[in-house]
Protein backbone atom coordinates (compact mmCIF):
# COMPACT_ATOMS: atom_id res chain seq x y z
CA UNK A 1 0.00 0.00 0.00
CA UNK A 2 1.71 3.28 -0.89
CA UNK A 3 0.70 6.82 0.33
CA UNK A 4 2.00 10.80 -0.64
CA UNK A 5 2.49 12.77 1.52
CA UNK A 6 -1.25 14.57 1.06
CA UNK A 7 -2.80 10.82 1.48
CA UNK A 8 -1.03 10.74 5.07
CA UNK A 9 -2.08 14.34 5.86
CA UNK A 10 -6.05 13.77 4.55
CA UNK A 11 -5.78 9.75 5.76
CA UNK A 12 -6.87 9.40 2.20
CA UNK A 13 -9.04 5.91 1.60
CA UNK A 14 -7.08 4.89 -0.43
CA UNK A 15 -4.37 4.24 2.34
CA UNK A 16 -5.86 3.48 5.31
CA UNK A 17 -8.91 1.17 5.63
CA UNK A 18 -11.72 0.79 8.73
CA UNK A 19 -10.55 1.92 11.65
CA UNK A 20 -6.75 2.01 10.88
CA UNK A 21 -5.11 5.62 11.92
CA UNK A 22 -1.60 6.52 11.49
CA UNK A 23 0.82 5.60 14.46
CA UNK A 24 2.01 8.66 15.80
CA UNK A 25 3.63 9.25 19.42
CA UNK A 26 2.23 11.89 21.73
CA UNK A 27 4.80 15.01 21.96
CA UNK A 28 6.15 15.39 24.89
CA UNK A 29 7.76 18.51 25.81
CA UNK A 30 11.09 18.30 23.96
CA UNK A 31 13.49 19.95 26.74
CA UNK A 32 12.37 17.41 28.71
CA UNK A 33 12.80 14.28 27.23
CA UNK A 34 16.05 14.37 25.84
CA UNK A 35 18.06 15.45 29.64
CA UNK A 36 15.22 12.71 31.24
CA UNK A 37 14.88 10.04 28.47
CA UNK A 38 17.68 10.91 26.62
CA UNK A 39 20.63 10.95 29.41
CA UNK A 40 19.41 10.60 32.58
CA UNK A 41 17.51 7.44 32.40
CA UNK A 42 19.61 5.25 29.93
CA UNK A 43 22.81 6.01 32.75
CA UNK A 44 20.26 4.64 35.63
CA UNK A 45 19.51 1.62 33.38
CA UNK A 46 22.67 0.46 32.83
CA UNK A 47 23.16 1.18 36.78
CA UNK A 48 20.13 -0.84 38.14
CA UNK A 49 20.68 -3.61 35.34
CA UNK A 50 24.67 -3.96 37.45
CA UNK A 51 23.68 -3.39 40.98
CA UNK A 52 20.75 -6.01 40.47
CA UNK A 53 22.58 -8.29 38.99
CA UNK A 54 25.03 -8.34 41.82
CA UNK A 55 22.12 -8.44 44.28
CA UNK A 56 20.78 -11.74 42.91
CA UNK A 57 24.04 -13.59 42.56
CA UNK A 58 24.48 -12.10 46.21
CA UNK A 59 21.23 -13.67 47.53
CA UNK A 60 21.15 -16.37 45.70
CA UNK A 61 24.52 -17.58 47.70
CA UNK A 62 24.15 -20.20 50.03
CA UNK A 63 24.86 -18.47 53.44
CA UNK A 64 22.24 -15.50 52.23
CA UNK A 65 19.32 -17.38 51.18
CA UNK A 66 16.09 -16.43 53.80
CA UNK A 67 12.30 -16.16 53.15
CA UNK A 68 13.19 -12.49 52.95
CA UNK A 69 16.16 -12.67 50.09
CA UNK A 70 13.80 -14.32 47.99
CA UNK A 71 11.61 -11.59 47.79
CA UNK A 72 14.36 -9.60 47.30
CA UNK A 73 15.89 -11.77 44.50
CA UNK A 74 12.28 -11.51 43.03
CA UNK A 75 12.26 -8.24 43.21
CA UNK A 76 15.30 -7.14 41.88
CA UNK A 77 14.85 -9.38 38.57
CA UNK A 78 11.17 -7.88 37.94
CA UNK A 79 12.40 -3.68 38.40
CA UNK A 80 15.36 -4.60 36.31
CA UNK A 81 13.48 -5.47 33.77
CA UNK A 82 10.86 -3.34 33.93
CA UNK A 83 14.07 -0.63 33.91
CA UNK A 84 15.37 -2.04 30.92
CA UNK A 85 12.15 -2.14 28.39
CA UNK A 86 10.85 1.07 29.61
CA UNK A 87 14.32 2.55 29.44
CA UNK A 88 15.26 1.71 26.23
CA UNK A 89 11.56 2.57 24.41
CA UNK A 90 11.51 6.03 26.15
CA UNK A 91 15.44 6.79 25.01
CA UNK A 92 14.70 5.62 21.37
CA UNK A 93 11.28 6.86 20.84
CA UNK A 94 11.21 10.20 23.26
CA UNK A 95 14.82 10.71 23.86
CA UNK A 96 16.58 10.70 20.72
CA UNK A 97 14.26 10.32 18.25
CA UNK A 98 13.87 14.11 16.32
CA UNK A 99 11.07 13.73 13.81
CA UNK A 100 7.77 13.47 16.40
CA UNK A 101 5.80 14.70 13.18
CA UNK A 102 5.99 11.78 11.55
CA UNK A 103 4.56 8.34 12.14
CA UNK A 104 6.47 5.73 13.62
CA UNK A 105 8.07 2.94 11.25
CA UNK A 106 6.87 -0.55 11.04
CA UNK A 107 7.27 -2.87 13.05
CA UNK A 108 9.04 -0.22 15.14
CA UNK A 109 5.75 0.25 16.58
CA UNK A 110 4.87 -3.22 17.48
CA UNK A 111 7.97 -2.87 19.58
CA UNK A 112 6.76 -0.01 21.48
CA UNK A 113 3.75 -1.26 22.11
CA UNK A 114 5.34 -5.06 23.27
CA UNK A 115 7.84 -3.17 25.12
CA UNK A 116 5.64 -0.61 27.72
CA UNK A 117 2.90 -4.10 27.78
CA UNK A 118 6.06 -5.90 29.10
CA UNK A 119 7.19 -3.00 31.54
CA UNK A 120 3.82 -3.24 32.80
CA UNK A 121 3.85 -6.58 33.99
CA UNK A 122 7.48 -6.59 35.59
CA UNK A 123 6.11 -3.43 37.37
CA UNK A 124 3.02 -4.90 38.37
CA UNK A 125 5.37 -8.19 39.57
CA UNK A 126 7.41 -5.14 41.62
CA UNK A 127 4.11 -3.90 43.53
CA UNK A 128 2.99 -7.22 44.69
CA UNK A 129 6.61 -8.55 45.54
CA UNK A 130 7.05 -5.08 47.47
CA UNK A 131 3.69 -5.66 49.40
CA UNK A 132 4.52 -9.43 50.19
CA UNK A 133 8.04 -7.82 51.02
CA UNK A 134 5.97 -5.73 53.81
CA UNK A 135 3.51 -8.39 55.17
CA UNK A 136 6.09 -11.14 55.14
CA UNK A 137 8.24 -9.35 57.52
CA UNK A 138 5.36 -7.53 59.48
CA UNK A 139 4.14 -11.32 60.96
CA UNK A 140 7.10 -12.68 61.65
CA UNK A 141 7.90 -9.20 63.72
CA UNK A 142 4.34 -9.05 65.50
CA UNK A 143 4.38 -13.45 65.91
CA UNK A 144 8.20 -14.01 66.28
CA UNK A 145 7.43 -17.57 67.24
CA UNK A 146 4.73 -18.70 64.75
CA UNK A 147 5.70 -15.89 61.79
CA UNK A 148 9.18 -18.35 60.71
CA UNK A 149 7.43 -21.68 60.64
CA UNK A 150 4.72 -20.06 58.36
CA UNK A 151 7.38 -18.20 56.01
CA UNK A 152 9.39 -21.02 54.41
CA UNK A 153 11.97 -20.98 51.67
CA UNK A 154 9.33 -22.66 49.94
CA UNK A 155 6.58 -20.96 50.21
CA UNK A 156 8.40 -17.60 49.32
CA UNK A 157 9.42 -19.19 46.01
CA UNK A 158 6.08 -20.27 44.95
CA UNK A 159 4.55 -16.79 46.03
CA UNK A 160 6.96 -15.21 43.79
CA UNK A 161 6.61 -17.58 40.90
CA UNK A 162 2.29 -16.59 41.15
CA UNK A 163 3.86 -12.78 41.76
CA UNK A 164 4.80 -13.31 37.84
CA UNK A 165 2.59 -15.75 36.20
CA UNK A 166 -0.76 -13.49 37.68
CA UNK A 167 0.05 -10.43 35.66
CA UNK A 168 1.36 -12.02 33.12
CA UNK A 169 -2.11 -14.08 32.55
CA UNK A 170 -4.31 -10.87 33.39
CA UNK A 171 -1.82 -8.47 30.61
CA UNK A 172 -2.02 -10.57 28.13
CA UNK A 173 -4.90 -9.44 26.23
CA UNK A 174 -3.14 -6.18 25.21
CA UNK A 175 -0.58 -8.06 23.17
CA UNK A 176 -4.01 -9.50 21.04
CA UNK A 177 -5.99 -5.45 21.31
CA UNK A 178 -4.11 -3.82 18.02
CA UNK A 179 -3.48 -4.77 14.67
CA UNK A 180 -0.52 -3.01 12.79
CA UNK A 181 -0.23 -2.80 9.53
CA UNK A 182 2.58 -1.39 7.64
CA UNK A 183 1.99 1.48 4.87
CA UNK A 184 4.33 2.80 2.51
CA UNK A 185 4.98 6.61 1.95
CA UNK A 186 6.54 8.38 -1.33
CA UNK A 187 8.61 11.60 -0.33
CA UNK A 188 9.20 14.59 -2.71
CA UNK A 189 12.23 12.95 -3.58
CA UNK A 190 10.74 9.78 -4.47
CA UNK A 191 12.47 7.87 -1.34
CA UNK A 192 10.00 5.11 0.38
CA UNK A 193 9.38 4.81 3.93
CA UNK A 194 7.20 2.33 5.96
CA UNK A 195 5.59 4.01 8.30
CA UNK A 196 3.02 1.95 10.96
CA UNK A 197 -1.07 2.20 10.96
CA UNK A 198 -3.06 0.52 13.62
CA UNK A 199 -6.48 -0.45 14.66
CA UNK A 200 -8.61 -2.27 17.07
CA UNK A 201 -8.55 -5.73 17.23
CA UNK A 202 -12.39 -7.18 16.39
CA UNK A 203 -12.56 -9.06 19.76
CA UNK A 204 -11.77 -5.89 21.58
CA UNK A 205 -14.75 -3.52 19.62
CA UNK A 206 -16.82 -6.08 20.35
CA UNK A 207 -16.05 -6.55 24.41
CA UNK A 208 -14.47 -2.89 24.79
CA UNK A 209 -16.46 -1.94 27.62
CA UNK A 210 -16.32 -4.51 29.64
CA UNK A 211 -12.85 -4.82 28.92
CA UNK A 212 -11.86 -1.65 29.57
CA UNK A 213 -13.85 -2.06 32.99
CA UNK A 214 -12.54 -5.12 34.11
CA UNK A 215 -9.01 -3.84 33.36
CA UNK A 216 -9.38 -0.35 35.06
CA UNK A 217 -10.74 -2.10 37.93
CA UNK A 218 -7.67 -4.70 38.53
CA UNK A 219 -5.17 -2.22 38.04
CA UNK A 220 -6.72 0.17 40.25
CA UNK A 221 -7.85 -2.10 43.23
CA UNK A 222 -5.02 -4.47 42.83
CA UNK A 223 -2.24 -2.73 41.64
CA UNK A 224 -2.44 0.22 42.72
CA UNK A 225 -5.09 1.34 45.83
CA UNK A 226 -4.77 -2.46 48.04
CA UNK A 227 -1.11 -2.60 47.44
CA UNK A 228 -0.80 1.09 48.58
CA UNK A 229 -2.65 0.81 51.98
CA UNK A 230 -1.38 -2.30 53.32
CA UNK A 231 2.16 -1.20 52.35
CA UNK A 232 0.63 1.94 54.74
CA UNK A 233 -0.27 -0.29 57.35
CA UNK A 234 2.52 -2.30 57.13
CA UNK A 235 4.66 0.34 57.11
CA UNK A 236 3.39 1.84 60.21
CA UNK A 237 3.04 -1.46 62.02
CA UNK A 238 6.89 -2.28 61.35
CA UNK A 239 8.24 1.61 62.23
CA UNK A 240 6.29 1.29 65.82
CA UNK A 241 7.81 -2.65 66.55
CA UNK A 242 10.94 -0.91 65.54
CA UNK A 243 10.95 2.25 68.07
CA UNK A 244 9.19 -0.13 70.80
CA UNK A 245 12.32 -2.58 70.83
CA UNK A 246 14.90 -0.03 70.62
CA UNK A 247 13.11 1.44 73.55
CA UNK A 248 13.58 -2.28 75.08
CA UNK A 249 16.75 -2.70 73.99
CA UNK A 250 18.27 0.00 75.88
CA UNK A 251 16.39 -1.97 79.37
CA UNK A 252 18.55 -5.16 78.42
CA UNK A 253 21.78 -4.47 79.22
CA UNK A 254 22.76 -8.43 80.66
CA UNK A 255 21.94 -9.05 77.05
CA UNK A 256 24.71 -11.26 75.69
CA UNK A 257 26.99 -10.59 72.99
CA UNK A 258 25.30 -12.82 70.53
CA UNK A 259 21.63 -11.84 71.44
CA UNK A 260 22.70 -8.34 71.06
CA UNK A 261 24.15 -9.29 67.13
CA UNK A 262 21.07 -11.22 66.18
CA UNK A 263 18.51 -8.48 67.63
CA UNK A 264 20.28 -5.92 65.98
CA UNK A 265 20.36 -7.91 62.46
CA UNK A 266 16.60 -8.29 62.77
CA UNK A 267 16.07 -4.73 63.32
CA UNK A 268 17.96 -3.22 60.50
CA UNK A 269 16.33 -5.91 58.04
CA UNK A 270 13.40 -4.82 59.19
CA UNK A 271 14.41 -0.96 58.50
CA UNK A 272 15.65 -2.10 55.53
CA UNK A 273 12.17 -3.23 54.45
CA UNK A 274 10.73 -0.02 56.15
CA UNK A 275 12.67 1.80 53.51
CA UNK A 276 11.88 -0.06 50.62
CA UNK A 277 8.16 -0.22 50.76
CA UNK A 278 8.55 4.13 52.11
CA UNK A 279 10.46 4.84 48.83
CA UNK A 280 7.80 2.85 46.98
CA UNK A 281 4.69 4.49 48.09
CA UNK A 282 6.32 8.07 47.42
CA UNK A 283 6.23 6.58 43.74
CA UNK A 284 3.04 4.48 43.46
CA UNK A 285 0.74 7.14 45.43
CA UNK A 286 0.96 9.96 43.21
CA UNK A 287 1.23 7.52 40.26
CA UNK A 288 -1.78 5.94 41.66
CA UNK A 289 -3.84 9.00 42.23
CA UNK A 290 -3.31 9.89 38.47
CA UNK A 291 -4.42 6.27 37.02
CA UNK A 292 -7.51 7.34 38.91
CA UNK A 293 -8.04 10.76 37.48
CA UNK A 294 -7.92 9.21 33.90
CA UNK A 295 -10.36 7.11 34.58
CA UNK A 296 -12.39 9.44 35.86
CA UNK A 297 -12.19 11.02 32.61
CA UNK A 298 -12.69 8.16 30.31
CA UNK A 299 -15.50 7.68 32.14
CA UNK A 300 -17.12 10.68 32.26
CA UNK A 301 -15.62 12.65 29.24
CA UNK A 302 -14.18 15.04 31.67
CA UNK A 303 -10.75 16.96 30.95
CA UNK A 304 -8.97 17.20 34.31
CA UNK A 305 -5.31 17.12 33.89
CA UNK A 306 -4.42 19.26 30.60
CA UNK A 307 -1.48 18.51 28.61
CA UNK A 308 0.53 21.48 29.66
CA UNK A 309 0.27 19.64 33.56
CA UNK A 310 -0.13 15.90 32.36
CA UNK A 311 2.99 15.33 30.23
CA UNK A 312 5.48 16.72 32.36
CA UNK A 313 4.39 15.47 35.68
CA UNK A 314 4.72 12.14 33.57
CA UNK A 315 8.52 12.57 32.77
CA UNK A 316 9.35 13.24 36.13
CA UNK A 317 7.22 10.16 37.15
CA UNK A 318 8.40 7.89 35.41
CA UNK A 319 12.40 8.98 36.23
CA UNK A 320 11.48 8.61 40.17
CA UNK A 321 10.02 5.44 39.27
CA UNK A 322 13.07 4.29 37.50
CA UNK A 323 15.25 5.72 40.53
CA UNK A 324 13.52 4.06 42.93
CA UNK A 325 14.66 0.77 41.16
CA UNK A 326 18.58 1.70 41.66
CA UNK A 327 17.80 2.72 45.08
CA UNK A 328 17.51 -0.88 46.64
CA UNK A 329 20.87 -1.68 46.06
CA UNK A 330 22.76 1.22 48.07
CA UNK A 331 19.59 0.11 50.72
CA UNK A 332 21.36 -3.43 50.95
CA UNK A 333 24.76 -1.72 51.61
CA UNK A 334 23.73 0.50 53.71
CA UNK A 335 22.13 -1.86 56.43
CA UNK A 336 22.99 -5.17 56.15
CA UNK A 337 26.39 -6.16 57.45
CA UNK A 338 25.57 -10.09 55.90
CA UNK A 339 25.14 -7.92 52.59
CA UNK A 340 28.36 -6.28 52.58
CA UNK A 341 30.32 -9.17 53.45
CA UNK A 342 29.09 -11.75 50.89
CA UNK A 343 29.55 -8.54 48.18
CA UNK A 344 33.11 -8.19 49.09
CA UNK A 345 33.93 -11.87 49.30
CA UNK A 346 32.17 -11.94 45.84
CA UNK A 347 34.07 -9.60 44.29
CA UNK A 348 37.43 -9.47 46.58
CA UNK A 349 37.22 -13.54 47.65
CA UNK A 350 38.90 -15.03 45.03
CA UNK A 351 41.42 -12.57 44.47
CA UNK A 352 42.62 -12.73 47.69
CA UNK A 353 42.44 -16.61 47.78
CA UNK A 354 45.07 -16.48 44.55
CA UNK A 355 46.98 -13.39 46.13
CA UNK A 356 47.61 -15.93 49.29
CA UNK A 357 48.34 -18.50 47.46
CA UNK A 358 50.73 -17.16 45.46
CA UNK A 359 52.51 -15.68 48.48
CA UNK A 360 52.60 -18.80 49.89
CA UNK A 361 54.45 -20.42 46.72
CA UNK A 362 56.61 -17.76 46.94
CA UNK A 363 57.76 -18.33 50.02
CA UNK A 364 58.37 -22.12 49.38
CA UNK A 365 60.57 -21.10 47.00
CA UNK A 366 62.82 -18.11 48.52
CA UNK A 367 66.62 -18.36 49.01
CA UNK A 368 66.69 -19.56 52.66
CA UNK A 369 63.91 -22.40 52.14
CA UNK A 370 66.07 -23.81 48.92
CA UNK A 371 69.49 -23.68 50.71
CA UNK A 372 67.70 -25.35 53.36
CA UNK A 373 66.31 -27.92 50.54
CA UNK A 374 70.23 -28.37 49.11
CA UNK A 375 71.11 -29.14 52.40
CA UNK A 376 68.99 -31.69 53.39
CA UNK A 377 69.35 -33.20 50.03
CA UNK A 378 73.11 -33.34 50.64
CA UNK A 379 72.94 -35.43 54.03
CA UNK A 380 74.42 -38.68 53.91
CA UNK A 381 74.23 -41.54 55.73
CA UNK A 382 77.23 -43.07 56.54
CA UNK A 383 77.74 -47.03 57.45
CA UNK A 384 77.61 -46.67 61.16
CA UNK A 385 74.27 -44.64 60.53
CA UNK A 386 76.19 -41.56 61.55
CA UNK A 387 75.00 -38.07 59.16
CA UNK A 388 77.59 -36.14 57.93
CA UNK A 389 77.12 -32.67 55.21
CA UNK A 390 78.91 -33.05 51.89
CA UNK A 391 80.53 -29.74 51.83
């Protein structure tokens, strides 16, 4: 199918067919996007996709596996990447890319499309592994004796596995929503491009309602508004256990030395989870208020948040999201000593192994062990069993 330039402009019939409309990208504010999407992000990418790797070989060794480093684990696979899809689509389609007039090229646009679908799902993974994060370590703080025996190694696993397969399942109609369609477009010049057009899949006119009802209310109520008040709840529950046994702690001074270690690991894991579900809900709340205001509108037909308001706020949304994702790791550093010590044996264990080893060789072999060596070789035994050195 081939289109000029005054086909594209007039979405001449000839060109485009049903319901099909030209792919185009909305236009963000340009001196935004390219510092945000351009720089900024792609550098905290490529950050979160090291430090999380490094976090889940960390966990996954043998002396740092817990019902709570599986969560962790989970969580750091699922923001890195959701970090990595949504990354690269904003840098290549926002950051860089210079000619927002024109439609994008196919299958360029199945890509974008694929890409934010997938984002949402690793992010959706992120919310619920952050609230089981929260409620995990909330029982076994309020039921110390009953809260391990219900969180096993096992159990953790299999919550995380369902903490992927549910969105996954629920998301995957919006892979089936769109057709695309590629169109080809004669310039002045003569040169042929092949741009993208898209329409609605026939399952989706025919069940769009619903749809679009049944989605709105799953994200909202389950990713978004349930995750956000228990991780409120949980939050709160964990930062007064915390200030109620420091307040103890300072009345048990015949603690011994060992009671003192493990009370003070449990408390800064459990800060450390206080953290991480805090930083979260500074993201998801706002985020969460907004997925509700554009419902309302869809709804009602209403215009609440102009574009002027609605596309910045978005950029700077979306880089504290992807923030939040590198924050973890300096989290782990920070406050757990078990952390810090399997990273540097990781990275500074075998190393040293080799250094002492070779400084061990080397001393096997230095000038006073081998004229040592010479002389023992040169000890003879004489007939009446009496040594003598062959000088």
């Amino acid at each position: 199918m081939e289109c000029s330039l005054k086909d594209i402009e007039t979405e001449n019939s000839t060109c485009f067919y049903g319901n099909q409309e030209r792919f185009f990208l909305p236009e963000f504010p340009s001196n935004l996007t390219f510092p945000i999407y351009g720089i900024l992000c792609p550098i905290i990418a490529i950050l979160t996709l090291i430090s999380n790797i490094i976090v889940v070989c960390v966990f996954m060794k043998k002396q740092m596996r817990s019902v709570t480093t599986v969560f962790l684990a989970g969580l750091a696979v699922s923001d890195t990447l959701s970090a990595a899809l949504w990354s690269i689509t904003h840098f290549f389609f926002y950051g860089i890319r210079d000619k927002m007039d024109e439609p994008l090229l196919y299958p360029d646009c199945v890509f974008h499309d694929f890409a934010l679908y997938f984002a949402v799902i690793f992010h959706t993974t992120s919310v619920w592994l952050t609230l089981t994060l929260g409620l995990q370590r909330c029982i076994i703080v309020v039921k110390p004796f009953k809260g391990p025996r219900l969180w096993t190694i096992r159990k953790s696993v299999f919550i995380a596995v369902m903490a992927y397969l549910i969105p996954t399942i629920f998301f995957t109609p919006l892979f089936f929503m769109k057709n695309y369609f590629p169109f080809h477009f004669i310039a002045d010049d003569n040169t042929t491009s092949v741009y993208c057009a898209r329409d609605l899949a026939q399952w989706f006119i025919n069940d769009m309602k619903p749809f679009s009802i049944i989605y709105h209310i799953f994200r909202g109520v389950f990713v978004q508004l349930i995750p956000c008040v228990l991780m409120m709840i949980s939050t709160a529950v964990l930062a007064y256990k915390l200030r109620h046994e420091r307040i103890l702690q300072r009345h048990m001074s015949r603690m011994v030395d060992g009671q003192k270690r493990d009370f003070q690991r449990r408390q800064r894991t459990t800060l450390m989870v206080v953290i991480i579900m805090a930083i979260f809900m500074v993201v998801e709340i706002p985020n969460g208020i907004v997925f509700g205001i554009k419902f309302y509108e869809e709804t009602t037909n209403k215009l609440i948040l102009t574009r002027e308001v609605d596309y910045p706020f978005a950029i700077f949304q979306n880089f504290l999201l992807l923030l939040s994702y590198h924050c973890n790791f300096w989290i782990y550093v920070g406050l757990s000593a078990r952390f810090r010590r399997t990273l540097q044996n990781f990275f500074f264990g075998y190393s040293l192994k080799k250094t002492m080893d070779e400084m061990i060789s080397m001393s096997t072999k230095s000038p006073h062990n081998s004229s040592d060596r010479s002389i023992r070789q040169s000890l003879v035994v004489n007939g009446n069993g009496h040594c003598y050195s062959e000088r």
